[in-house]
C-alpha atoms as a PDB file:
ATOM      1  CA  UNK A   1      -3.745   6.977  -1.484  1.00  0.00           C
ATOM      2  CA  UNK A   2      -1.096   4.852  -3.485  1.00  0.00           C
ATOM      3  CA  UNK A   3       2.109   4.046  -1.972  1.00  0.00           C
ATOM      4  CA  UNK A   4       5.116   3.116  -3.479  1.00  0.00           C
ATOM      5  CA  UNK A   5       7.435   0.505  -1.794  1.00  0.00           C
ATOM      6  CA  UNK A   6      11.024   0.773  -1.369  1.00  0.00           C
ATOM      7  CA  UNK A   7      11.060  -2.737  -3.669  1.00  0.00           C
ATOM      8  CA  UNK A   8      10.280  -0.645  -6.546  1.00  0.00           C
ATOM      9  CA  UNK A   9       6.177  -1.839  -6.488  1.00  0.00           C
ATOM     10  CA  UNK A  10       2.930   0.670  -6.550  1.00  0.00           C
ATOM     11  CA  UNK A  11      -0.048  -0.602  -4.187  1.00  0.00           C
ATOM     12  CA  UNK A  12      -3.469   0.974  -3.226  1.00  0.00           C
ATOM     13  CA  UNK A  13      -4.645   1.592   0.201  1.00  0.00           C
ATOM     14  CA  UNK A  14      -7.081  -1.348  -0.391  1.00  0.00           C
ATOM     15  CA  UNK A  15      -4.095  -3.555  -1.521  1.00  0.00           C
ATOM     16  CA  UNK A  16      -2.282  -2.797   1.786  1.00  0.00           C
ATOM     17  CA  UNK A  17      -5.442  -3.390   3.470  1.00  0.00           C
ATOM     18  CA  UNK A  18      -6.417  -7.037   2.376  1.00  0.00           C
ATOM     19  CA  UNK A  19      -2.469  -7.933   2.791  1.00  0.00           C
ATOM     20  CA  UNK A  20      -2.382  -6.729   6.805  1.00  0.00           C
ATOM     21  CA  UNK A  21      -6.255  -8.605   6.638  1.00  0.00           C
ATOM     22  CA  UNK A  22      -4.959 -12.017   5.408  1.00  0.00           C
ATOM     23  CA  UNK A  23      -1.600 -11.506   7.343  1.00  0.00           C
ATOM     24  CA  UNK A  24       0.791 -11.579   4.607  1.00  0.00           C
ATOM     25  CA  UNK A  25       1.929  -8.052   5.791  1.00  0.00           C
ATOM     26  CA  UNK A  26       2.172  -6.658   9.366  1.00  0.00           C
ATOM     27  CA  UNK A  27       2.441  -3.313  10.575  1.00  0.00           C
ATOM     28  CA  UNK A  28       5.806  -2.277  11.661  1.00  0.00           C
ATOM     29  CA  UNK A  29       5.604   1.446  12.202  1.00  0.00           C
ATOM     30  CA  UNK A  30       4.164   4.878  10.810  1.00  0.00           C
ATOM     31  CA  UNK A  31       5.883   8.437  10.102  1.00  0.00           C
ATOM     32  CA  UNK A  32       2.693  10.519  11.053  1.00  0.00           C
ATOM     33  CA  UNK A  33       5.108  13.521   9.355  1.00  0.00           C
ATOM     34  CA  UNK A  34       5.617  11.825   6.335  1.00  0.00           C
ATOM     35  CA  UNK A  35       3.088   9.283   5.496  1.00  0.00           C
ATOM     36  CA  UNK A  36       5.331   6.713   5.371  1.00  0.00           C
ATOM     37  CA  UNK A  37       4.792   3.070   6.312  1.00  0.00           C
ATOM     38  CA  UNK A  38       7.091   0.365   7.467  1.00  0.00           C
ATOM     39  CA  UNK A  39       5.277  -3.081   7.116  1.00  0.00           C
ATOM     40  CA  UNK A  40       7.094  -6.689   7.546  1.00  0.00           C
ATOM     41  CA  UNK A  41       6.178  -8.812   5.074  1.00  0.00           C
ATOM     42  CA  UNK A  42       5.085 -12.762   4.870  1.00  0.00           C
ATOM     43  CA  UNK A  43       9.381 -13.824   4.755  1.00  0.00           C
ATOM     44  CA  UNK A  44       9.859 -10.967   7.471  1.00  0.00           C
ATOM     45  CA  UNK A  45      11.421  -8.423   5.142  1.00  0.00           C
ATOM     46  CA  UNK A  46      10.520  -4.800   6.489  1.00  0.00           C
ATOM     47  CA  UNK A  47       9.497  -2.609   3.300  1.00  0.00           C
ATOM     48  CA  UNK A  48       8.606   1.410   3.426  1.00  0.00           C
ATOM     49  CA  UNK A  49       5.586   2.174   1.876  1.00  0.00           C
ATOM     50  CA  UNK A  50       5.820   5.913   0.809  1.00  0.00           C
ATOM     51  CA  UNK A  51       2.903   7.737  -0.421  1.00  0.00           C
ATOM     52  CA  UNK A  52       3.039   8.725  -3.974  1.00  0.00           C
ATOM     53  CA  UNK A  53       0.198  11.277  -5.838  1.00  0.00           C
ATOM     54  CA  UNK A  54      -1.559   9.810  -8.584  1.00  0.00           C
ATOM     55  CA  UNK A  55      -0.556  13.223 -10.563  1.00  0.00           C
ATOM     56  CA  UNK A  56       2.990  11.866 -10.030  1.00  0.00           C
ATOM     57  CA  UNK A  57       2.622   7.864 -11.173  1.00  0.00           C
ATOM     58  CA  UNK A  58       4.899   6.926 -13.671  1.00  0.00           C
ATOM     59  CA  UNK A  59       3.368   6.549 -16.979  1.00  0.00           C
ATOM     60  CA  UNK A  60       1.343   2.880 -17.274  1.00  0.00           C
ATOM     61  CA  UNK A  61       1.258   2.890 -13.991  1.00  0.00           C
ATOM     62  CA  UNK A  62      -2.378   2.138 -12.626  1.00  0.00           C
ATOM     63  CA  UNK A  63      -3.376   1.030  -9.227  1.00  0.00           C
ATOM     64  CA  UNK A  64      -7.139   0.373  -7.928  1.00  0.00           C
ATOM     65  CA  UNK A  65      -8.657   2.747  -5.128  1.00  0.00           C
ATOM     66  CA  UNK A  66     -10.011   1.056  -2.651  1.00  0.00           C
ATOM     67  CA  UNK A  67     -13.623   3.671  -2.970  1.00  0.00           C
ATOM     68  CA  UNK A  68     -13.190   2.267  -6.821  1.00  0.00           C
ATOM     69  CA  UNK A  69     -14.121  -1.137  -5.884  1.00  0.00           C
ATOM     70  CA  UNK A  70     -17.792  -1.967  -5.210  1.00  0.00           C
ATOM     71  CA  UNK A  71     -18.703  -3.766  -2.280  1.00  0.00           C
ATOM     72  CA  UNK A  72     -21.277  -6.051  -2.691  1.00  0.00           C
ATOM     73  CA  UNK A  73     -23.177  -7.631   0.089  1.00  0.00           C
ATOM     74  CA  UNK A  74     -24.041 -10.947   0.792  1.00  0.00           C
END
């Protein structure tokens, strides 16, 4: 899924991921109706994420799928 945040920026699922993983982002809440994510960020600014289909991107806009990236093992 690609979200777009109420800053104006696109990010993939696996973008979200890695930021709540490294802690730069938290989870703030979830709209299980909607989709839509609240998440604080690193300067404790709460953003919505709100999903966006890809058929609906703006043009040039391209955002990597987390089941796009291969996982290598170590």
């Amino acid at each position: 899924m690609i979200y777009q945040s109420s800053t104006g920026e696109y990010y993939s699922g696996l973008d979200i991921w890695m930021r709540f993983e490294s802690g730069l982002w938290e989870p703030h809440d979830w709209s299980k109706a909607t989709g839509q994510e609240w998440v604080q960020t690193e300067v404790g600014d709460v953003i919505t994420l709100t999903p966006v289909p890809e058929s609906e991107l703006p043009e040039g806009v391209s955002v990597t799928e987390a089941e796009d990236v291969e996982f290598l093992g170590e």
